[in-house]
C-alpha atoms as a PDB file:
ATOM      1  CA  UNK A   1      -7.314  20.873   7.762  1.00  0.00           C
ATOM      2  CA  UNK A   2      -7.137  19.047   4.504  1.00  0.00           C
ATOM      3  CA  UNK A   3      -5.174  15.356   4.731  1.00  0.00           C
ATOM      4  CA  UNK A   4      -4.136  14.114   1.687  1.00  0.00           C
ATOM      5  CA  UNK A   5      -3.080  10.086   1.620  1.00  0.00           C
ATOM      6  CA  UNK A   6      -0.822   8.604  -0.358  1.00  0.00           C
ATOM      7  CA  UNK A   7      -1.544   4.576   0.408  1.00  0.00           C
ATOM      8  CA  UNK A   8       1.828   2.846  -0.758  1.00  0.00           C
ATOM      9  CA  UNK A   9       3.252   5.435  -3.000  1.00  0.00           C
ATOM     10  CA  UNK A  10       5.993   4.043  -5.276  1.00  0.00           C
ATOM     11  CA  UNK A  11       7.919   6.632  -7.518  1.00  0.00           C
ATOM     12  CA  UNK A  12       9.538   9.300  -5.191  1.00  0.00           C
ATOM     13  CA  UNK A  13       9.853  12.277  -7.666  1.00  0.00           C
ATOM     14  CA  UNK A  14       5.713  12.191  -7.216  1.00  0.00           C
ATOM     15  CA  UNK A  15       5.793  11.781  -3.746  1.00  0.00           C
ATOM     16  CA  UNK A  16       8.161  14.978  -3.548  1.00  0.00           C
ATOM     17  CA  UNK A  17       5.983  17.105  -6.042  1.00  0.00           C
ATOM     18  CA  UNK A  18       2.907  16.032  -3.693  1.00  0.00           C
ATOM     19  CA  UNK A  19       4.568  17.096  -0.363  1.00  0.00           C
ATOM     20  CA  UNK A  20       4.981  20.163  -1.742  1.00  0.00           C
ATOM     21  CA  UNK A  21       1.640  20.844  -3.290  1.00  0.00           C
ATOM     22  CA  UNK A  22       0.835  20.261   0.447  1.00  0.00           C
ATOM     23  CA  UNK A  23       2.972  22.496   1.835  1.00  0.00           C
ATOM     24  CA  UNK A  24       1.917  25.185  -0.339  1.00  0.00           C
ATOM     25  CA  UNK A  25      -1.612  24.837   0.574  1.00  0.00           C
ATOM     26  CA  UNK A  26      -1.507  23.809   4.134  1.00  0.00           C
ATOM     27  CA  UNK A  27      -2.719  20.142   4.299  1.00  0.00           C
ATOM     28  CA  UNK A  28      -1.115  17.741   6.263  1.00  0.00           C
ATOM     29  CA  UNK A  29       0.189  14.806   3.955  1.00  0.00           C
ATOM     30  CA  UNK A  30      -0.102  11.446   4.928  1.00  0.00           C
ATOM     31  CA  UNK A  31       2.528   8.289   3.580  1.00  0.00           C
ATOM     32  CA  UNK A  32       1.231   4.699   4.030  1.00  0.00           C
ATOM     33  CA  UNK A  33       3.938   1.988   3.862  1.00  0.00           C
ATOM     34  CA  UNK A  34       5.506   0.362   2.211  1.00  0.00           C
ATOM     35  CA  UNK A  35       7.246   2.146   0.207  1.00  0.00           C
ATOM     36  CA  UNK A  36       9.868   1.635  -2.132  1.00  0.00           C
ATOM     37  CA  UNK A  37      12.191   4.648  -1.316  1.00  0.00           C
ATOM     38  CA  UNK A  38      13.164   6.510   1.958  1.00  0.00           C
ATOM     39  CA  UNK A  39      11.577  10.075   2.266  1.00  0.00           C
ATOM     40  CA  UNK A  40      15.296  10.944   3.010  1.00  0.00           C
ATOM     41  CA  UNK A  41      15.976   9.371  -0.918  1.00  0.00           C
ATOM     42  CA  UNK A  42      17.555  12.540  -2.613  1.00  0.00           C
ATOM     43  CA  UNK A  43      14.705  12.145  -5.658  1.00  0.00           C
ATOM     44  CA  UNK A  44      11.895  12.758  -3.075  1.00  0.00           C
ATOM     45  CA  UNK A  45      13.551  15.440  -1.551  1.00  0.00           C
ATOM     46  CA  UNK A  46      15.116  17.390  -5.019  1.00  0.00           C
ATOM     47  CA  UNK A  47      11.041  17.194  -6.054  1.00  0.00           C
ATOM     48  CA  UNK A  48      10.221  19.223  -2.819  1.00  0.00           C
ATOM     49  CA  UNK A  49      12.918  21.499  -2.817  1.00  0.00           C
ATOM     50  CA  UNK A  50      13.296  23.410   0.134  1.00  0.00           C
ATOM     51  CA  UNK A  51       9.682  23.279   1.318  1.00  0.00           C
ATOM     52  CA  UNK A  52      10.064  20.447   3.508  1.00  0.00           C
ATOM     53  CA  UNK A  53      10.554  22.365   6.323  1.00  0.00           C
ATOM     54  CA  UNK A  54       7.536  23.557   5.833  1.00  0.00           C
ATOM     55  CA  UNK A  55       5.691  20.282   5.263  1.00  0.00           C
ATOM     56  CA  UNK A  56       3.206  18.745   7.487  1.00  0.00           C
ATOM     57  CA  UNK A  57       4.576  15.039   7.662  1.00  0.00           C
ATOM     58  CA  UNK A  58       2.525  11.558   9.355  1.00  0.00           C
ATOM     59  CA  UNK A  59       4.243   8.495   8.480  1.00  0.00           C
ATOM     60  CA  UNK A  60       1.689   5.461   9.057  1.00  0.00           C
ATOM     61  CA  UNK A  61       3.360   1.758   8.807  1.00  0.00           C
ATOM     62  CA  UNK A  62       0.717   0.449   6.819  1.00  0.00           C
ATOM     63  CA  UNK A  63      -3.037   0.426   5.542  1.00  0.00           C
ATOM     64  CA  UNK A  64      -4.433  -0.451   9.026  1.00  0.00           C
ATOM     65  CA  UNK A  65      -2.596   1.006  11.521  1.00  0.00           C
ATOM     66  CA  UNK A  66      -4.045   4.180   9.208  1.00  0.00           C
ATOM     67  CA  UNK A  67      -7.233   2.912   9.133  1.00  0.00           C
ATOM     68  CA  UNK A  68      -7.035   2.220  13.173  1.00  0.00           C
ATOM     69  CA  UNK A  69      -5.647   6.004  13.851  1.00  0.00           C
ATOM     70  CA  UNK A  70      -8.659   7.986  11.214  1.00  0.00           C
ATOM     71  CA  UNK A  71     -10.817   5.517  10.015  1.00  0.00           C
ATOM     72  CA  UNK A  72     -13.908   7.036  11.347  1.00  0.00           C
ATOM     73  CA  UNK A  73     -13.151  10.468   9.691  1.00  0.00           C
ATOM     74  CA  UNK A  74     -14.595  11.576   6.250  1.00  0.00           C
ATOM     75  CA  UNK A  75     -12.722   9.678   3.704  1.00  0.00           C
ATOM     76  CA  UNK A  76     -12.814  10.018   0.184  1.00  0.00           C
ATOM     77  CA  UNK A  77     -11.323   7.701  -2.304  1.00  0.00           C
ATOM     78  CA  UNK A  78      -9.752   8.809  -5.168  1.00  0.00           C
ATOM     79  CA  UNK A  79     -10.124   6.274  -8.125  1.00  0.00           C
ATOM     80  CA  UNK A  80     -10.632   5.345 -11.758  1.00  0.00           C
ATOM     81  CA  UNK A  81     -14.028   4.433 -13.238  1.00  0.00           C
ATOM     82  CA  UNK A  82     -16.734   5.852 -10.508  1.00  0.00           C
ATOM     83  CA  UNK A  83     -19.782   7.569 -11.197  1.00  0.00           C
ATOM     84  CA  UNK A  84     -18.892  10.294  -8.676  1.00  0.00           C
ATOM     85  CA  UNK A  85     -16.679  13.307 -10.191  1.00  0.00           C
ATOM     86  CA  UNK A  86     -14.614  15.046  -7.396  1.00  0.00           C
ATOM     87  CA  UNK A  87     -16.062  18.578  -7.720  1.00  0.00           C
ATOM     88  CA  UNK A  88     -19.808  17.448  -7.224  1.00  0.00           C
ATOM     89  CA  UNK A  89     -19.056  16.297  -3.455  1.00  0.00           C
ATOM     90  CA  UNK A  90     -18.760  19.388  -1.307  1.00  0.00           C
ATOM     91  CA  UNK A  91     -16.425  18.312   1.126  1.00  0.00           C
ATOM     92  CA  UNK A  92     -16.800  18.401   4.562  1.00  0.00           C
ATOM     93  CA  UNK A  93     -14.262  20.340   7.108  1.00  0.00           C
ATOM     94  CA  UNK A  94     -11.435  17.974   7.524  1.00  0.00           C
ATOM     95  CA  UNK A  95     -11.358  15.907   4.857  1.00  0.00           C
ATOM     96  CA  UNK A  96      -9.155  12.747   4.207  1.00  0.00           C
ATOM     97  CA  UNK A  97      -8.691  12.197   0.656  1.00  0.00           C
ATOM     98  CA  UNK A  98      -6.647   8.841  -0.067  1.00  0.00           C
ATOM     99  CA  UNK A  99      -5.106   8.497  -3.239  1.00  0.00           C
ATOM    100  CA  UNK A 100      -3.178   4.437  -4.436  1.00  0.00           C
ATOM    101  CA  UNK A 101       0.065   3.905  -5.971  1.00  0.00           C
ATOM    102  CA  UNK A 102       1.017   4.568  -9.038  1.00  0.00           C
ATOM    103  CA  UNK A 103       0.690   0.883 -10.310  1.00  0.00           C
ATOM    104  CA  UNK A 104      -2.674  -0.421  -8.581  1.00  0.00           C
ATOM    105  CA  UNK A 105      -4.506   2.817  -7.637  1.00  0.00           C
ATOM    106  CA  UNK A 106      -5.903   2.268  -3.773  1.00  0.00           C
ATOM    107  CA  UNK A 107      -6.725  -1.922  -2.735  1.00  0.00           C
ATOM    108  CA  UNK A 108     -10.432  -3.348  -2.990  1.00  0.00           C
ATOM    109  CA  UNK A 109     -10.706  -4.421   0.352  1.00  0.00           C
ATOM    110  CA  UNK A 110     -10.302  -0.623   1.428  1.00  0.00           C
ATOM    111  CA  UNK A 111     -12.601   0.480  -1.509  1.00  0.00           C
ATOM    112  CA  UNK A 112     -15.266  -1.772  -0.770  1.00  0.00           C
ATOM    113  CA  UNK A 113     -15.048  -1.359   3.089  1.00  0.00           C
ATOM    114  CA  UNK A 114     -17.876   1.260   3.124  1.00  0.00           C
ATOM    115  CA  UNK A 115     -15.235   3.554   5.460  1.00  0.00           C
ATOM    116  CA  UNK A 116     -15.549   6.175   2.578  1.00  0.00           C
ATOM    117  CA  UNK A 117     -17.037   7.874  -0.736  1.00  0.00           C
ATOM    118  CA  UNK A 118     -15.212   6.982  -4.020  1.00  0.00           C
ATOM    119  CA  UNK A 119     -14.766  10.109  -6.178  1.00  0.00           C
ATOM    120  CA  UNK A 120     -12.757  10.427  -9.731  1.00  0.00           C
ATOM    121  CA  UNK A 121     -11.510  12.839 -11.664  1.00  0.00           C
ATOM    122  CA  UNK A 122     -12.820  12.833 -15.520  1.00  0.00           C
ATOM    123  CA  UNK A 123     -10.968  11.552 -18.327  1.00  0.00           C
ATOM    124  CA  UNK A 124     -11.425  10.227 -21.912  1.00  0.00           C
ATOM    125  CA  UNK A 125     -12.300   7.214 -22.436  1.00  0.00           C
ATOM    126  CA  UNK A 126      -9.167   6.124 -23.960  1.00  0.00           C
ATOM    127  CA  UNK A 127      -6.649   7.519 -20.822  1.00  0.00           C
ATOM    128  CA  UNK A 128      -6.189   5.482 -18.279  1.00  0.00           C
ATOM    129  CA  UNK A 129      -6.015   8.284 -15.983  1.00  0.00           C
ATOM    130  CA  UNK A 130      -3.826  11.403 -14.481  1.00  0.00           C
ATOM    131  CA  UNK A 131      -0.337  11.496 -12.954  1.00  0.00           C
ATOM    132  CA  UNK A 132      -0.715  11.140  -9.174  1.00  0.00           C
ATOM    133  CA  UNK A 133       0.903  13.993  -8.125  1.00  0.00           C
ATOM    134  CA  UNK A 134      -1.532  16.501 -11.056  1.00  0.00           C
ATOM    135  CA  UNK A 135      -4.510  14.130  -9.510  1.00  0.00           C
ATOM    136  CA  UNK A 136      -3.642  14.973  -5.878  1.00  0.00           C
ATOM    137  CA  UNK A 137      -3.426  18.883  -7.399  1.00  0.00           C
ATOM    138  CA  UNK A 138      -6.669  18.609  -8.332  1.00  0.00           C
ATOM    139  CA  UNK A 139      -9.006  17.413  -5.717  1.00  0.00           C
ATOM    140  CA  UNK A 140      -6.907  19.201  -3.370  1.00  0.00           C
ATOM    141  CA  UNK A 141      -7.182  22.810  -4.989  1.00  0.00           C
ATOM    142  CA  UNK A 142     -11.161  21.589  -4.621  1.00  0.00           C
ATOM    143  CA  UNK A 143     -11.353  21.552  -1.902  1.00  0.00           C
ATOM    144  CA  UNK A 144      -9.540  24.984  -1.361  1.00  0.00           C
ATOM    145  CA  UNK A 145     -11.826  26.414  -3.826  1.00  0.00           C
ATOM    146  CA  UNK A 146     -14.854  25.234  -1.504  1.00  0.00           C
ATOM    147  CA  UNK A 147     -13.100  26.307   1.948  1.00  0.00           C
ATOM    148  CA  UNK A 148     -12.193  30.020   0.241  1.00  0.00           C
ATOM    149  CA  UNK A 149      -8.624  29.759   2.001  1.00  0.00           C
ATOM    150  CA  UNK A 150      -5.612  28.120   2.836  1.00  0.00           C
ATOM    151  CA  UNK A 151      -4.572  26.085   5.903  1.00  0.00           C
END
């Protein structure tokens, strides 16, 4: 199964279009708090429509108790300004792919905890980089493409 983590996510209508990327393809979304809206906050849900029911939901109360639960699992970090692009890794089964606010992408203590491989996604020079929830589309139709199915 796929995991996609969102580590302190803070504008709901991208949080909803995520959760329902993941519910479309099967992968278990993850939300690390805190958060600055309720997953019950009408934006978040209007962005998923009616797919939440469908949605594969873990609510962690912060960075570490994350860390504690999947830690040792592959994790990939999804940032700005690596060498690594996202669709030279061939991901393993199971992957956990983290992804940082909106504001301050995912904190340099986890980055440079060696827990995980730092990946990007290419951009010109001159963009800072993508929308979270078309970033989370991307490495997470990768890794589709690679597995040949859904779920």
């Amino acid at each position: 199964m796929l995991h996609i983590v969102l580590v302190e996510p803070e504008i709901p209508q991208n949080t909803g279009n995520i959760a329902r990327t993941c519910a479309a393809i099967g992968a278990r979304l993850h939300i690390v708090n805190p958060t600055p809206f309720e997953i019950s906050d009408r934006t978040v849900k209007r962005a998923g429509l009616d797919y939440w029911q469908y949605l594969d939901l873990e609510m962690h109360d912060n960075l570490d108790a994350f860390l504690d639960k999947y830690g040792h699992e592959a994790l990939f970090f999804v940032e700005t300004g690596t060498e690594t692009l996202y669709n030279d890794i061939q991901f393993p089964e199971n992957p956990f792919l983290l992804f940082g606010s909106e504001t301050c992408g995912l904190p340099e203590c986890l980055l440079n905890s060696g827990r995980g491989q730092t990946v990007t996604i290419p951009v010109l020079p001159h963009i800072r980089s993508l929308n979270l929830s078309n970033a989370v589309a991307v490495v997470a139709y990768e890794v589709v493409r690679q597995k040949g199915s859904l779920g």
